[in-house]
C-alpha atoms as a PDB file:
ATOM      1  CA  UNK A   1       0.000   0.000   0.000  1.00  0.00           C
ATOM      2  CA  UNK A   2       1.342   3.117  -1.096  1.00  0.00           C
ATOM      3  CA  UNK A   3       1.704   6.145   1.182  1.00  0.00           C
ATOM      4  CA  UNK A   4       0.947   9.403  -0.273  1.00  0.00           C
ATOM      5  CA  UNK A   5       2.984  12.317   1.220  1.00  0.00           C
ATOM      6  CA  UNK A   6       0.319  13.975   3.409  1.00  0.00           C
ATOM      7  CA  UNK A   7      -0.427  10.945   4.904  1.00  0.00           C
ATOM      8  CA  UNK A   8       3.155  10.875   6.096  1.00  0.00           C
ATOM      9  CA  UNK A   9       3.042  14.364   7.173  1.00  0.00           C
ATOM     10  CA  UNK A  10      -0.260  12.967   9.359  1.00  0.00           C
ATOM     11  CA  UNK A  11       2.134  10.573  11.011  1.00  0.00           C
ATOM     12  CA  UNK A  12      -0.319   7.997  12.963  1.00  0.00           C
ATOM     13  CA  UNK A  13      -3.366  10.004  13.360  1.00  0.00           C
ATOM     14  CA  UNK A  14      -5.793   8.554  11.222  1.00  0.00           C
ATOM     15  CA  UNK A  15      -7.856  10.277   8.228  1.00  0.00           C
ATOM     16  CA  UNK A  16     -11.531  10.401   9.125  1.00  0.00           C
ATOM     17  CA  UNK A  17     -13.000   9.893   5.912  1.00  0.00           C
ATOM     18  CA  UNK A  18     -10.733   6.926   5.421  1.00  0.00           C
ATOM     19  CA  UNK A  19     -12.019   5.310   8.447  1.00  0.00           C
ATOM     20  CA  UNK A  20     -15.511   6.343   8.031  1.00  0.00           C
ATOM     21  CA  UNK A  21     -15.797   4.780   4.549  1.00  0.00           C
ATOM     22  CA  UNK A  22     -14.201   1.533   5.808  1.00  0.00           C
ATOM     23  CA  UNK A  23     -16.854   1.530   8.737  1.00  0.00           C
ATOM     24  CA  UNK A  24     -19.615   2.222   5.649  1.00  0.00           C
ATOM     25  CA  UNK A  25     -20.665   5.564   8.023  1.00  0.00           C
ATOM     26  CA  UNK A  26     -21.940   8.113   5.644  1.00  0.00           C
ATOM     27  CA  UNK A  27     -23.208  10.537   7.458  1.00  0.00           C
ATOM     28  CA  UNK A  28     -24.319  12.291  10.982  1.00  0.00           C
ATOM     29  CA  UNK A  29     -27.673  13.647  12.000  1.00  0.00           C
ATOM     30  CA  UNK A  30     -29.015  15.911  15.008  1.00  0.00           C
ATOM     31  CA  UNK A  31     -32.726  16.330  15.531  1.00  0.00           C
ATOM     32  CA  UNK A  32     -33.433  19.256  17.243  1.00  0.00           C
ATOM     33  CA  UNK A  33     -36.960  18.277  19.018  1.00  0.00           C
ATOM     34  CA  UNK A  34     -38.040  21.504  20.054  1.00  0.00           C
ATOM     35  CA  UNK A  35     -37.546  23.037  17.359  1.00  0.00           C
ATOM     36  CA  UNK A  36     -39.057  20.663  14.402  1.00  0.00           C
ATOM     37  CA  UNK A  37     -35.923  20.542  12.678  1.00  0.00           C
ATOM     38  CA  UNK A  38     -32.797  18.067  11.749  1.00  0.00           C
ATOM     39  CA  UNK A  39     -29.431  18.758  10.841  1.00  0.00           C
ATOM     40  CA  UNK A  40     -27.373  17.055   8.458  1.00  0.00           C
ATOM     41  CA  UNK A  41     -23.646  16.444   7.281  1.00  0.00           C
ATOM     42  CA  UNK A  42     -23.101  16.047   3.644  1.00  0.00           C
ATOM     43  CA  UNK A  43     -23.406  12.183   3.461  1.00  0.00           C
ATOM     44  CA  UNK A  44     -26.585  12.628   5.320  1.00  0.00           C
ATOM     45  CA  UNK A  45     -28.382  15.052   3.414  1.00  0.00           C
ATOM     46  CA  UNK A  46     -27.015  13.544   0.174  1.00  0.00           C
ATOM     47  CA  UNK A  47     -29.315  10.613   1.435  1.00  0.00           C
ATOM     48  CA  UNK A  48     -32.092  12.172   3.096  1.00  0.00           C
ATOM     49  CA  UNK A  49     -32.870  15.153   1.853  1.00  0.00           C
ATOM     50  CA  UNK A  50     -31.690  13.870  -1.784  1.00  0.00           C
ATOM     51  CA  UNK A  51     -29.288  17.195  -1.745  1.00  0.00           C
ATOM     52  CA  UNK A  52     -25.934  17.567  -0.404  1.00  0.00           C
ATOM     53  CA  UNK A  53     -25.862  21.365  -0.663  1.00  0.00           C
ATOM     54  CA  UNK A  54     -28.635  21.188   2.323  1.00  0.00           C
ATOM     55  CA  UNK A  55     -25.659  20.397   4.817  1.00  0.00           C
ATOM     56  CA  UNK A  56     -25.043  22.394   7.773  1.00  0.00           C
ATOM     57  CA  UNK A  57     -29.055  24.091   7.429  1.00  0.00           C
ATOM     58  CA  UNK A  58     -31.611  23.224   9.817  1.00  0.00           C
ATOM     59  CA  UNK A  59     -34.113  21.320   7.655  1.00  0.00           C
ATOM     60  CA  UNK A  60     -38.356  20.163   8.162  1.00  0.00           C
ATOM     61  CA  UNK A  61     -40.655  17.970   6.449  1.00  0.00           C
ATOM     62  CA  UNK A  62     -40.995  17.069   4.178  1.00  0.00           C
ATOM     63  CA  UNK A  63     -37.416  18.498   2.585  1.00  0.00           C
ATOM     64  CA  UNK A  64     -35.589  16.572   5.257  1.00  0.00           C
ATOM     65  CA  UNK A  65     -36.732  13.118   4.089  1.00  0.00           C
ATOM     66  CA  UNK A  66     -37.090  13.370   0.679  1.00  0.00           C
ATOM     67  CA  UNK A  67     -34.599  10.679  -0.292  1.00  0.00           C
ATOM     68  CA  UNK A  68     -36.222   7.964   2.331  1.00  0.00           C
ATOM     69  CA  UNK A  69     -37.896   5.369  -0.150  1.00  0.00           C
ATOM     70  CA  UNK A  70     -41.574   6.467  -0.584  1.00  0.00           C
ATOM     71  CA  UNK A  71     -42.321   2.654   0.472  1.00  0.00           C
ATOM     72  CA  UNK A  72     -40.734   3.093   4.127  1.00  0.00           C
ATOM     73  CA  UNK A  73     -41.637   7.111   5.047  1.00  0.00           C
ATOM     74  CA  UNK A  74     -44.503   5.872   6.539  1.00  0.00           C
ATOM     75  CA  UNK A  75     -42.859   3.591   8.757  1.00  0.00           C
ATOM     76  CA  UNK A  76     -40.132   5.285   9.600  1.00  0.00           C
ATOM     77  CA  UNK A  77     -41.627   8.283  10.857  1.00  0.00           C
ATOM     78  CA  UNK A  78     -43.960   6.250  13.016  1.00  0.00           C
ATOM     79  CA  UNK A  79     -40.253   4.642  14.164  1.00  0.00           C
ATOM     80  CA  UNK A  80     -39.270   7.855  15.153  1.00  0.00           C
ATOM     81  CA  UNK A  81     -42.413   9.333  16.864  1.00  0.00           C
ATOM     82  CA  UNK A  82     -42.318   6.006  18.914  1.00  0.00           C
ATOM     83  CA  UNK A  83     -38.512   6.491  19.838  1.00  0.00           C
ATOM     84  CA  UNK A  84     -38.891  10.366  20.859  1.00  0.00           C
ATOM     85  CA  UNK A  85     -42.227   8.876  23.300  1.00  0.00           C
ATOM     86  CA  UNK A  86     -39.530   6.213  24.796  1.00  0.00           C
ATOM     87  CA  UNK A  87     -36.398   8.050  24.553  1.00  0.00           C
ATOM     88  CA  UNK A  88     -33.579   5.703  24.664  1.00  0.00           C
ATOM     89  CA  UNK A  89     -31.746   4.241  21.269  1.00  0.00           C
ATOM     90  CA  UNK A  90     -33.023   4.442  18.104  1.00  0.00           C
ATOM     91  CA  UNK A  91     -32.451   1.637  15.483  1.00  0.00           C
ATOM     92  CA  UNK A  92     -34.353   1.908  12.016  1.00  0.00           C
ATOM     93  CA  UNK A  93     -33.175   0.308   9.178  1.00  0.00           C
ATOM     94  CA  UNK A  94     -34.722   1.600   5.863  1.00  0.00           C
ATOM     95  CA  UNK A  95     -34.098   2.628   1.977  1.00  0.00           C
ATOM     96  CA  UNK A  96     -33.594   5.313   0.342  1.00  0.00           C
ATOM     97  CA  UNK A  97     -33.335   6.706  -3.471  1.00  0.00           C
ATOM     98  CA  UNK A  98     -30.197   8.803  -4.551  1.00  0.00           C
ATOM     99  CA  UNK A  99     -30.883  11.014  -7.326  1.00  0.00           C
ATOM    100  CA  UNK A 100     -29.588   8.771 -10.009  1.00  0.00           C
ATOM    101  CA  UNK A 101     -32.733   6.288  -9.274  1.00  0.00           C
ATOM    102  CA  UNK A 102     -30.386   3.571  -6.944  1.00  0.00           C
ATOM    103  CA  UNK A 103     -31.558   2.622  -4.097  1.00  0.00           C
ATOM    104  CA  UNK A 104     -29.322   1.768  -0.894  1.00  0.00           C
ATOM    105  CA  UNK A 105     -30.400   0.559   2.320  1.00  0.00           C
ATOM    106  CA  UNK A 106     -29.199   2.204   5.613  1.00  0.00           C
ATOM    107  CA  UNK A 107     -29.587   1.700   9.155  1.00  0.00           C
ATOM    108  CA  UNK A 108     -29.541   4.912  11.718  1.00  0.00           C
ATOM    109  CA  UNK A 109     -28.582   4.679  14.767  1.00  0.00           C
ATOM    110  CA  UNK A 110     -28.643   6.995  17.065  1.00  0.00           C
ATOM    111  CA  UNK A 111     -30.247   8.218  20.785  1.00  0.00           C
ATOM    112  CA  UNK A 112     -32.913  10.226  21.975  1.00  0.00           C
ATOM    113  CA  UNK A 113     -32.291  12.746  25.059  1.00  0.00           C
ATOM    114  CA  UNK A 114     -34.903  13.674  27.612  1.00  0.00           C
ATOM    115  CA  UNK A 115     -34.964  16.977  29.726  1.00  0.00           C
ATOM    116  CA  UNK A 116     -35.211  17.038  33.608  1.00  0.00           C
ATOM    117  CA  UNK A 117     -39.137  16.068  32.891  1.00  0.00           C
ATOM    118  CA  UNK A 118     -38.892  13.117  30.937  1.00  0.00           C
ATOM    119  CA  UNK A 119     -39.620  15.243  27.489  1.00  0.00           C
ATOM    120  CA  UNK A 120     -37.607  14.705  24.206  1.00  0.00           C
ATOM    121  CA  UNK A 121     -34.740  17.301  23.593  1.00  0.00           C
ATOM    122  CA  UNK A 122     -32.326  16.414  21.280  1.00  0.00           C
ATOM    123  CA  UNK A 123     -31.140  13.430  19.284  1.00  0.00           C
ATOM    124  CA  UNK A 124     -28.509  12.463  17.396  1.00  0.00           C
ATOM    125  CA  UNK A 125     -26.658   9.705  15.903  1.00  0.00           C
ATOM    126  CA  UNK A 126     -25.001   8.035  12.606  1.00  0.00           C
ATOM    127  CA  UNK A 127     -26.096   6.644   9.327  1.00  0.00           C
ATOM    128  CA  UNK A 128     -24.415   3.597   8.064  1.00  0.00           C
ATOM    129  CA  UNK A 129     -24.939   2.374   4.660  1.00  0.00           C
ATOM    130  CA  UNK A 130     -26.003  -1.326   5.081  1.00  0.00           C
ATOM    131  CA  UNK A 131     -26.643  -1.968   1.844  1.00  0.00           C
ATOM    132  CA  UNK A 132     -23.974  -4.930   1.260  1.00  0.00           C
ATOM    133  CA  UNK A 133     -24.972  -6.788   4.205  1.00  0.00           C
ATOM    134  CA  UNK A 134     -28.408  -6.490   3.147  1.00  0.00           C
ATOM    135  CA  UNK A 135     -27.060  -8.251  -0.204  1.00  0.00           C
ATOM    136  CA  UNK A 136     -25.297 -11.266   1.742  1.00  0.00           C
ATOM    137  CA  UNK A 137     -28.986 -11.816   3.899  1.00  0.00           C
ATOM    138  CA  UNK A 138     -28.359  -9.978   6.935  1.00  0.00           C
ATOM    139  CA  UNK A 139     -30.721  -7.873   8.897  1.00  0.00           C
ATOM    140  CA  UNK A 140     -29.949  -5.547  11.792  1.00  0.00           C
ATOM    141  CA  UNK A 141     -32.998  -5.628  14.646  1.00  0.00           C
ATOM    142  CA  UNK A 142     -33.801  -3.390  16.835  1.00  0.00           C
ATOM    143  CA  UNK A 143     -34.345  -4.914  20.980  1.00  0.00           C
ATOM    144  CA  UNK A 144     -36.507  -3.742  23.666  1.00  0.00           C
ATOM    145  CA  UNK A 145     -34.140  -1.052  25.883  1.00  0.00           C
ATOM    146  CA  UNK A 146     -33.048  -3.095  28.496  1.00  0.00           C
ATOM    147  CA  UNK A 147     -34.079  -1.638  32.370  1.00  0.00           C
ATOM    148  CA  UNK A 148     -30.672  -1.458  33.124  1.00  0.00           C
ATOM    149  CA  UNK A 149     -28.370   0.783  30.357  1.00  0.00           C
ATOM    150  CA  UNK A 150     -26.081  -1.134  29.115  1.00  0.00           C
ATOM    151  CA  UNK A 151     -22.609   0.242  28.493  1.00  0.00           C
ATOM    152  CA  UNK A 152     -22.752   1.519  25.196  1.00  0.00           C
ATOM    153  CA  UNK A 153     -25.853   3.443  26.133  1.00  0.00           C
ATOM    154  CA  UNK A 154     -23.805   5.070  28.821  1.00  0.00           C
ATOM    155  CA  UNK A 155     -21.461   5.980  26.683  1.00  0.00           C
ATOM    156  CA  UNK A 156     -23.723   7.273  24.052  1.00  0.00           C
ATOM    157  CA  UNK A 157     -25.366   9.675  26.665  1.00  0.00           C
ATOM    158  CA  UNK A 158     -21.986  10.841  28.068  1.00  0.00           C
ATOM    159  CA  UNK A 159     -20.689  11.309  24.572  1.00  0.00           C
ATOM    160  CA  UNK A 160     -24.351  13.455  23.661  1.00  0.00           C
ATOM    161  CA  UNK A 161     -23.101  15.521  26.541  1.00  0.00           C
ATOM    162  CA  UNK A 162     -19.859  15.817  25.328  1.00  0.00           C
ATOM    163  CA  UNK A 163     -20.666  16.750  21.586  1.00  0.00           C
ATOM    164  CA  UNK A 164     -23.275  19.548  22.298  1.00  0.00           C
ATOM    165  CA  UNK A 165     -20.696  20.915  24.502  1.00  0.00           C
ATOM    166  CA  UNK A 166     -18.199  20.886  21.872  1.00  0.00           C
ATOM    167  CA  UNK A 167     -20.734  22.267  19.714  1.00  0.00           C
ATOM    168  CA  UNK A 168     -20.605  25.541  21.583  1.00  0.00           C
ATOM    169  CA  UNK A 169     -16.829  25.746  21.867  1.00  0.00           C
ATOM    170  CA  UNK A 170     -14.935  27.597  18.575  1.00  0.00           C
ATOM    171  CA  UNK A 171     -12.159  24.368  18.451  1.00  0.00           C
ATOM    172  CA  UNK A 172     -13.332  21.999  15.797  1.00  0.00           C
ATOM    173  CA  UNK A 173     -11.033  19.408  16.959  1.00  0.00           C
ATOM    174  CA  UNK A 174     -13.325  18.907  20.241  1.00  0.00           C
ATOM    175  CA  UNK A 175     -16.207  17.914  17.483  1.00  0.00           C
ATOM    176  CA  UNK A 176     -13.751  15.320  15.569  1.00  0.00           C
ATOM    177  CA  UNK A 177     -12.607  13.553  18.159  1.00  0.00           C
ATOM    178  CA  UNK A 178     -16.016  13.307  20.010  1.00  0.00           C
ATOM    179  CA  UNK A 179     -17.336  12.148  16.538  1.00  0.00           C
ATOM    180  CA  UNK A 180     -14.502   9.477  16.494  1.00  0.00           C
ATOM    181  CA  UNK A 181     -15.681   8.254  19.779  1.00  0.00           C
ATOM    182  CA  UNK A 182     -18.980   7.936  18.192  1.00  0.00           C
ATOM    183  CA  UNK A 183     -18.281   5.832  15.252  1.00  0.00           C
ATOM    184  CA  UNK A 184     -16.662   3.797  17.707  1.00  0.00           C
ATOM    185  CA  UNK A 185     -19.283   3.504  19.729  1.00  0.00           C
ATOM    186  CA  UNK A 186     -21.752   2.717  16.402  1.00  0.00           C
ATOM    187  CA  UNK A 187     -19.056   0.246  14.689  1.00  0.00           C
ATOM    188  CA  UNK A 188     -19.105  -1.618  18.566  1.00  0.00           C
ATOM    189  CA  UNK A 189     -22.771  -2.096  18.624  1.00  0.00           C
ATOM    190  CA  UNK A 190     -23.087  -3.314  14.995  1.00  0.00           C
ATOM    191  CA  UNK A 191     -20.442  -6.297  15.018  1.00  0.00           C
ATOM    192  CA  UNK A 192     -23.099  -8.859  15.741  1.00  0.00           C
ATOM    193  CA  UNK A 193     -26.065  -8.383  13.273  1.00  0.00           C
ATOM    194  CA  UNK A 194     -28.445 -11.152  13.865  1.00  0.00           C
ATOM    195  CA  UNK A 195     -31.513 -12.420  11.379  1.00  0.00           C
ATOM    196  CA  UNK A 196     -35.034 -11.353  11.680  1.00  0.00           C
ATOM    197  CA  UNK A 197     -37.791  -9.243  10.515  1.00  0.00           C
ATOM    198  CA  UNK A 198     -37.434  -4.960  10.592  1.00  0.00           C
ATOM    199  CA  UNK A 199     -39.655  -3.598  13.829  1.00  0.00           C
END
């Protein structure tokens, strides 16, 4: 494998989009409850808003879920009004139509955060293009929230805390490397897919 000069000049650190496209993550998402609205990277709103240019703008419905497969909208939305009522982790695995007319299947994961009364706040998580596995047969499920968190929950609220305050602080690097934690964190919880039918 060749080593192209500013990848020696990187030394160890590793690339991010190198290591998200190996981990098929494509994109990030926050859903800001109170307000109605989501917030996409540009591998997100390439895929669910059909429009990379849409990046970086807080976005409603319908132009935030244009690219979800006409066939699973309904679904998923119900998915996600049922996730904000539990809070917790949410786990939908779905299609959705680039602009080309291909269709790839992706699975979000992400969390839902409550406030000190038990009502949705935030959420946020990843989108990981599944669409190989779903070629080879496999299905990701989504389980019942245990009573007791398990770890990766914990760390998924500790790292929620982390990123919005790193989202107020001018230092991009405090985003990155809470977003690295993240993928982690998604890749960890994914490495034992199991068969069955989509919730």
């Amino acid at each position: 494998m060749r080593v192209t000069a500013s990848e020696e000049r990187a030394g160890s650190f590793p690339d991010l989009r190198r290591v998200l496209d190996a981990s098929g993550i494509v994109g990030t998402w926050d859903w800001y409850v109170t307000r109605r609205t989501v917030l996409f990277d540009e591998g997100a709103a390439a895929l669910l808003a059909g429009d990379p240019q849409l990046a970086g703008r807080e976005l409603r419905n319908p132009e935030a879920t244009a690219g979800i497969h006409p066939d699973d909208l309904g679904w998923v939305m119900a998915e996600m009004a049922r996730a904000l009522e539990a809070g917790g982790v949410i786990l939908a695995e779905y299609r959705v139509r680039r602009p080309d007319g291909s269709v790839r299947w992706v699975l979000s994961r992400g969390r839902v955060y409550l406030d000190g009364e038990g009502r949705p706040l935030r959420a946020h998580g990843l989108l990981i293009d599944i669409t190989e596995s779903r070629e080879e047969g496999q299905r990701y499920v989504a389980h019942a929230v245990p009573s007791k968190p398990a770890p990766t929950d914990r760390l998924m609220d500790l790292c929620g805390e982390l990123r919005m305050l790193a989202d107020t602080m001018p230092s991009s690097t405090l985003r990155l490397l809470v977003d690295l934690v993240l993928l982690e964190i998604g890749r960890s919880g994914l490495d034992a897919p199991e068969p069955g039918s989509r919730h």
